[in-house]
C-alpha atoms as a PDB file:
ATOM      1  CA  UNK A   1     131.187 103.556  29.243  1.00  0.00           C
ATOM      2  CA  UNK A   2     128.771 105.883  28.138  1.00  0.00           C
ATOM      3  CA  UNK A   3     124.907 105.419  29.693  1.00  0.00           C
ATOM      4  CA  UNK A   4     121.764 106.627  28.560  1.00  0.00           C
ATOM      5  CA  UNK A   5     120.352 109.252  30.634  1.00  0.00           C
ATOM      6  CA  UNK A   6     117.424 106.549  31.851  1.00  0.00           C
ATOM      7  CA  UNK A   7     119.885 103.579  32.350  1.00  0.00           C
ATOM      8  CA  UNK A   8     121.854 106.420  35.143  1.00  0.00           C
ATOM      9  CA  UNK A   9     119.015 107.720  36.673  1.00  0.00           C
ATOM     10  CA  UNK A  10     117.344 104.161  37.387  1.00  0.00           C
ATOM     11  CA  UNK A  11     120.722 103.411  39.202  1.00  0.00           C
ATOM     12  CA  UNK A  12     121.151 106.684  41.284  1.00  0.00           C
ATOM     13  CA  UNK A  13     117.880 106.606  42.196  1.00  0.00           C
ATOM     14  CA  UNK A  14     117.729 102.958  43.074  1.00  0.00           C
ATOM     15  CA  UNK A  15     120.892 103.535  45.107  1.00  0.00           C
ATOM     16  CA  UNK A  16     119.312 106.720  46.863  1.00  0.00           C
ATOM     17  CA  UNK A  17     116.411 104.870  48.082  1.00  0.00           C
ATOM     18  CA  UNK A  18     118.510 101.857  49.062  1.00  0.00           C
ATOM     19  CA  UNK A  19     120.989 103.974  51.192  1.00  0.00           C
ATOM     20  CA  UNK A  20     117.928 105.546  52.823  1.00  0.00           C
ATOM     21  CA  UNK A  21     116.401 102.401  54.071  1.00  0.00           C
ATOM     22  CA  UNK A  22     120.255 101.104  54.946  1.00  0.00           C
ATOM     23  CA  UNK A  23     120.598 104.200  57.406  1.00  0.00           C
ATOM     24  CA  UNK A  24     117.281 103.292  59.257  1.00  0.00           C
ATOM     25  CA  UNK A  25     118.126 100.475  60.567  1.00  0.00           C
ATOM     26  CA  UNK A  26     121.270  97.664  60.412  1.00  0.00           C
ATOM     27  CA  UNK A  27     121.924  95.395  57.501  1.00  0.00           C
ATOM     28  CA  UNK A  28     122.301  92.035  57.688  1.00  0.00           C
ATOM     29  CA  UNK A  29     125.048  89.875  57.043  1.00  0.00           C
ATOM     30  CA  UNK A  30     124.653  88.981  53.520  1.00  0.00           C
ATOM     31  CA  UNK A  31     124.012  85.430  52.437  1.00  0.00           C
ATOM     32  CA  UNK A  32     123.871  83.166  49.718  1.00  0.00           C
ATOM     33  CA  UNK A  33     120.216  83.170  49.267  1.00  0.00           C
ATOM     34  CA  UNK A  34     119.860  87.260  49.821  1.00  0.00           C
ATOM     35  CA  UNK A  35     120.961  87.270  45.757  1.00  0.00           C
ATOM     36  CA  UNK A  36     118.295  85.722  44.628  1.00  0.00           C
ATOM     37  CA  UNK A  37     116.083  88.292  47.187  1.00  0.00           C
ATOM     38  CA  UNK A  38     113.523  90.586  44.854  1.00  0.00           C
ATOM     39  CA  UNK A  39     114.411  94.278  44.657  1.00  0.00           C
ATOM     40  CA  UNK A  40     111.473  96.328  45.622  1.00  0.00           C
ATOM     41  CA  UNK A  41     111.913  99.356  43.392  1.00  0.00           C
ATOM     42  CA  UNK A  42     112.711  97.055  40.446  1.00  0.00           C
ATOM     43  CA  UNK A  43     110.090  94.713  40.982  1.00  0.00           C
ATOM     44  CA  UNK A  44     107.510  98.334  41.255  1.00  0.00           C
ATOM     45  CA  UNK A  45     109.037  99.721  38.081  1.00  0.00           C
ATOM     46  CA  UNK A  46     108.366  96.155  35.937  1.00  0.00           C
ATOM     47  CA  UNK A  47     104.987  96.520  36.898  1.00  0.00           C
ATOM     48  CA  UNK A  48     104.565 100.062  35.916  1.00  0.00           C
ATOM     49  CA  UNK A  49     103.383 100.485  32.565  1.00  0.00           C
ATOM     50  CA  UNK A  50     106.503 101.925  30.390  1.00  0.00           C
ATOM     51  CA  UNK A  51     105.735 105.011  28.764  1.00  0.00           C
ATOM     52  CA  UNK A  52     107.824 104.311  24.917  1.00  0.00           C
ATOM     53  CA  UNK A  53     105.273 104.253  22.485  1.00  0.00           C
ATOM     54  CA  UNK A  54     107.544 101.530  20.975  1.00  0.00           C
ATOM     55  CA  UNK A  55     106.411  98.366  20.157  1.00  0.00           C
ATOM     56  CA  UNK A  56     109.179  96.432  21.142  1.00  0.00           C
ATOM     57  CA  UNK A  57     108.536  92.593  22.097  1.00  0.00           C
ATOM     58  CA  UNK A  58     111.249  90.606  23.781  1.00  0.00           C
ATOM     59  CA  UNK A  59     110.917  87.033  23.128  1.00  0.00           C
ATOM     60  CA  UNK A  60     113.439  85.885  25.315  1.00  0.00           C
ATOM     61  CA  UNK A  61     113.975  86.055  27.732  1.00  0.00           C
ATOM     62  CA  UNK A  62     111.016  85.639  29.447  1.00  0.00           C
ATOM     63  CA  UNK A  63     110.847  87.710  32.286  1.00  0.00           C
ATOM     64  CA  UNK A  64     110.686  85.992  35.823  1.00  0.00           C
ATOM     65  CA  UNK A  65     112.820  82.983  33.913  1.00  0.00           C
ATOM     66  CA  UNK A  66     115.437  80.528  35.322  1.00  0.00           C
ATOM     67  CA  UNK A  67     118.726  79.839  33.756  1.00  0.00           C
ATOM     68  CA  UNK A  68     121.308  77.637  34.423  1.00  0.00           C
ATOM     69  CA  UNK A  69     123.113  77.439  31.018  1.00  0.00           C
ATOM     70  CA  UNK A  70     126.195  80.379  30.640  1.00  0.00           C
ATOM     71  CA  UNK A  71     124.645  81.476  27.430  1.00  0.00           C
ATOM     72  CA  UNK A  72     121.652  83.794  28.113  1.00  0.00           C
ATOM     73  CA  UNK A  73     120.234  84.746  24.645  1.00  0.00           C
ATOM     74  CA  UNK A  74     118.143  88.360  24.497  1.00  0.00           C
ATOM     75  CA  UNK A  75     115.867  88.084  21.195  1.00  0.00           C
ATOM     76  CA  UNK A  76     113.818  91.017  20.576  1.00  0.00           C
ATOM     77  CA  UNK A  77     110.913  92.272  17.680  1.00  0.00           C
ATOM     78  CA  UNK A  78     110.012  95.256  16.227  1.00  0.00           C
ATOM     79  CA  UNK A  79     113.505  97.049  16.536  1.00  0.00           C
ATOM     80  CA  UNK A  80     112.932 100.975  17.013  1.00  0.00           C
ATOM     81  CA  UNK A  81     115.331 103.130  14.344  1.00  0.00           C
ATOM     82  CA  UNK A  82     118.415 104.067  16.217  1.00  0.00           C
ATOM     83  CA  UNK A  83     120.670 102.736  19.000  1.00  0.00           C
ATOM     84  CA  UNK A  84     119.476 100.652  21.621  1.00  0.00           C
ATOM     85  CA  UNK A  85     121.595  99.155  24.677  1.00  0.00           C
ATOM     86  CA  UNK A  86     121.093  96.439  27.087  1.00  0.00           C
ATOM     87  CA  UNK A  87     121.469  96.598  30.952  1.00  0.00           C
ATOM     88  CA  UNK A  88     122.358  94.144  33.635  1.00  0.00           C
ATOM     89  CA  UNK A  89     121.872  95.269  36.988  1.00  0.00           C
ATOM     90  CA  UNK A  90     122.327  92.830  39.971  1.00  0.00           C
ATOM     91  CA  UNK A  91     119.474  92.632  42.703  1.00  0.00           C
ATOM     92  CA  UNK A  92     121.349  94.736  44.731  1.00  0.00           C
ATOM     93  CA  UNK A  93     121.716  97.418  42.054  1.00  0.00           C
ATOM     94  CA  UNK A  94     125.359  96.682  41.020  1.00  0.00           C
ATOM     95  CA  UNK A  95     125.599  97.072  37.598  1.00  0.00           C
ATOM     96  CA  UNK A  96     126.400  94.322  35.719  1.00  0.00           C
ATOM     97  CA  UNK A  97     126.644  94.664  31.773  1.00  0.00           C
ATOM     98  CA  UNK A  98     125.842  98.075  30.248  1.00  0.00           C
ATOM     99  CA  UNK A  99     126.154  97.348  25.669  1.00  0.00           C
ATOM    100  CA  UNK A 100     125.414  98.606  22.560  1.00  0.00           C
ATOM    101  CA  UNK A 101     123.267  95.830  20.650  1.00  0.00           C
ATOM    102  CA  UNK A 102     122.342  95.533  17.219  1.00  0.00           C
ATOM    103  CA  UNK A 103     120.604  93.659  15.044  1.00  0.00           C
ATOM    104  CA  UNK A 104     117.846  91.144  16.825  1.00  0.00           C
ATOM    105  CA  UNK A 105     119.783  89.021  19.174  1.00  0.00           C
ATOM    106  CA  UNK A 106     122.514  89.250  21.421  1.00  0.00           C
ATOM    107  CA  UNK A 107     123.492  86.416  23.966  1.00  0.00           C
ATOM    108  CA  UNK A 108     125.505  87.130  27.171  1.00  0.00           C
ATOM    109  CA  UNK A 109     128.157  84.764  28.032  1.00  0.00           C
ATOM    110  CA  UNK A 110     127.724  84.185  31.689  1.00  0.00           C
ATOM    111  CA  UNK A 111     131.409  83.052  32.451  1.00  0.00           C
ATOM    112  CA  UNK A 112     133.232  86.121  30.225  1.00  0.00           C
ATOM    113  CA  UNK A 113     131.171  88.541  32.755  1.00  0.00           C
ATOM    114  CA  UNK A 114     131.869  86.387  35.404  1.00  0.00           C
ATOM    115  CA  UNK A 115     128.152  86.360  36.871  1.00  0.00           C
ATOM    116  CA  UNK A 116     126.916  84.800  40.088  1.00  0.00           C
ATOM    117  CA  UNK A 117     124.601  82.965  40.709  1.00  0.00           C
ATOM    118  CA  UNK A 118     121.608  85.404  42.108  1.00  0.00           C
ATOM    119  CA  UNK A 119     118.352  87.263  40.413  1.00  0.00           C
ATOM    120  CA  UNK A 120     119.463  89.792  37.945  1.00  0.00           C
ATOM    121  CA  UNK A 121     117.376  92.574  36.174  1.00  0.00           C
ATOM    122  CA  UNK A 122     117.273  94.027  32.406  1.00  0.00           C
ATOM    123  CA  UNK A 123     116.708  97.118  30.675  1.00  0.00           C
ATOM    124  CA  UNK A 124     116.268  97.664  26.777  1.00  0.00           C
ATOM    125  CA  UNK A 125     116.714 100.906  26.053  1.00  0.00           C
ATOM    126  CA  UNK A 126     116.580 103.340  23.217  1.00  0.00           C
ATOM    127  CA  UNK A 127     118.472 106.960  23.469  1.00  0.00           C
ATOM    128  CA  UNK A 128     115.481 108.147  24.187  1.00  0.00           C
ATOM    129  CA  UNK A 129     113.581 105.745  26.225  1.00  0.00           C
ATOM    130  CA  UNK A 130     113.598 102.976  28.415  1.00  0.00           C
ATOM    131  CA  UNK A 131     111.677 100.608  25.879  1.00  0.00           C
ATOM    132  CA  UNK A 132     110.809  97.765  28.415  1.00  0.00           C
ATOM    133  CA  UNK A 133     112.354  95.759  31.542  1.00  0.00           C
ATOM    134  CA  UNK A 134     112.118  91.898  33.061  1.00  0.00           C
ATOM    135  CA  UNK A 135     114.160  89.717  34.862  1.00  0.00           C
ATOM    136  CA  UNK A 136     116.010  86.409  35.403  1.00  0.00           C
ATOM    137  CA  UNK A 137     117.445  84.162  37.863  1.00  0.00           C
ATOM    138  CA  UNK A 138     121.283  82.717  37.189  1.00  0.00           C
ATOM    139  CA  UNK A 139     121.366  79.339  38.505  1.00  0.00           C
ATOM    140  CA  UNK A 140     124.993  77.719  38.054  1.00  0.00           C
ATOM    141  CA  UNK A 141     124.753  73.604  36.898  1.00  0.00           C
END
């Protein structure tokens, strides 16, 4: 898959930072409830203020949100011209989903990407710009 330029460098960097941390001191055995642990750098960057001029409003989902249905539904307003994708990064900076969208909606089915239960972060991009960011939790019924 082809990324945006913003999508790749959120990653590397995200992974550079984590690696540093992992080398000064041990990790822990992971469990269950370290997926649904907050990512520092993500949870910094959503509450920078994004620099798009866009006016972009997501109207779901609404960041911070808990889901526990397989369908997660992205709704957006104010579509910039051009092509925009949709990222789904893991809390432990394993990407996830990485998609061209069109239109106003598109809905992620939660079984045909086989996602886990755990907190999960977004980004809506243009080719330009990183347009704006949240997060979810994926609860399983």
């Amino acid at each position: 898959m082809l990324k945006s330029l913003f999508f790749s460098f959120y990653l590397l960097t995200f992974s550079c930072l984590d690696l540093t941390a992992q080398t000064q001191k041990p990790r822990p055995k992971k469990k269950v409830f370290n997926s649904f642990s907050e990512n520092k750098q993500w949870e910094q960057r959503l509450n920078e203020k994004l620099r798009s001029g866009q006016e972009v409003r997501m109207v779901t989902p609404i960041s911070g949100i808990n889901y526990d249905s397989d369908k997660i539904e992205f709704v957006w307003q104010n579509s910039p011209s051009g092509k925009l994708f949709l990222g789904l990064l893991s809390n432990e900076n394993q990407e996830v989903l990485y998609k061209e969208v069109t239109g106003n909606k598109f809905i992620i089915d939660a079984k045909q990407i086989n996602l886990k239960p755990g907190l999960y972060y977004w980004v809506f991009e243009s080719e330009q710009d990183v347009l704006t960011l949240g997060k979810f939790f994926f609860k399983k019924k």
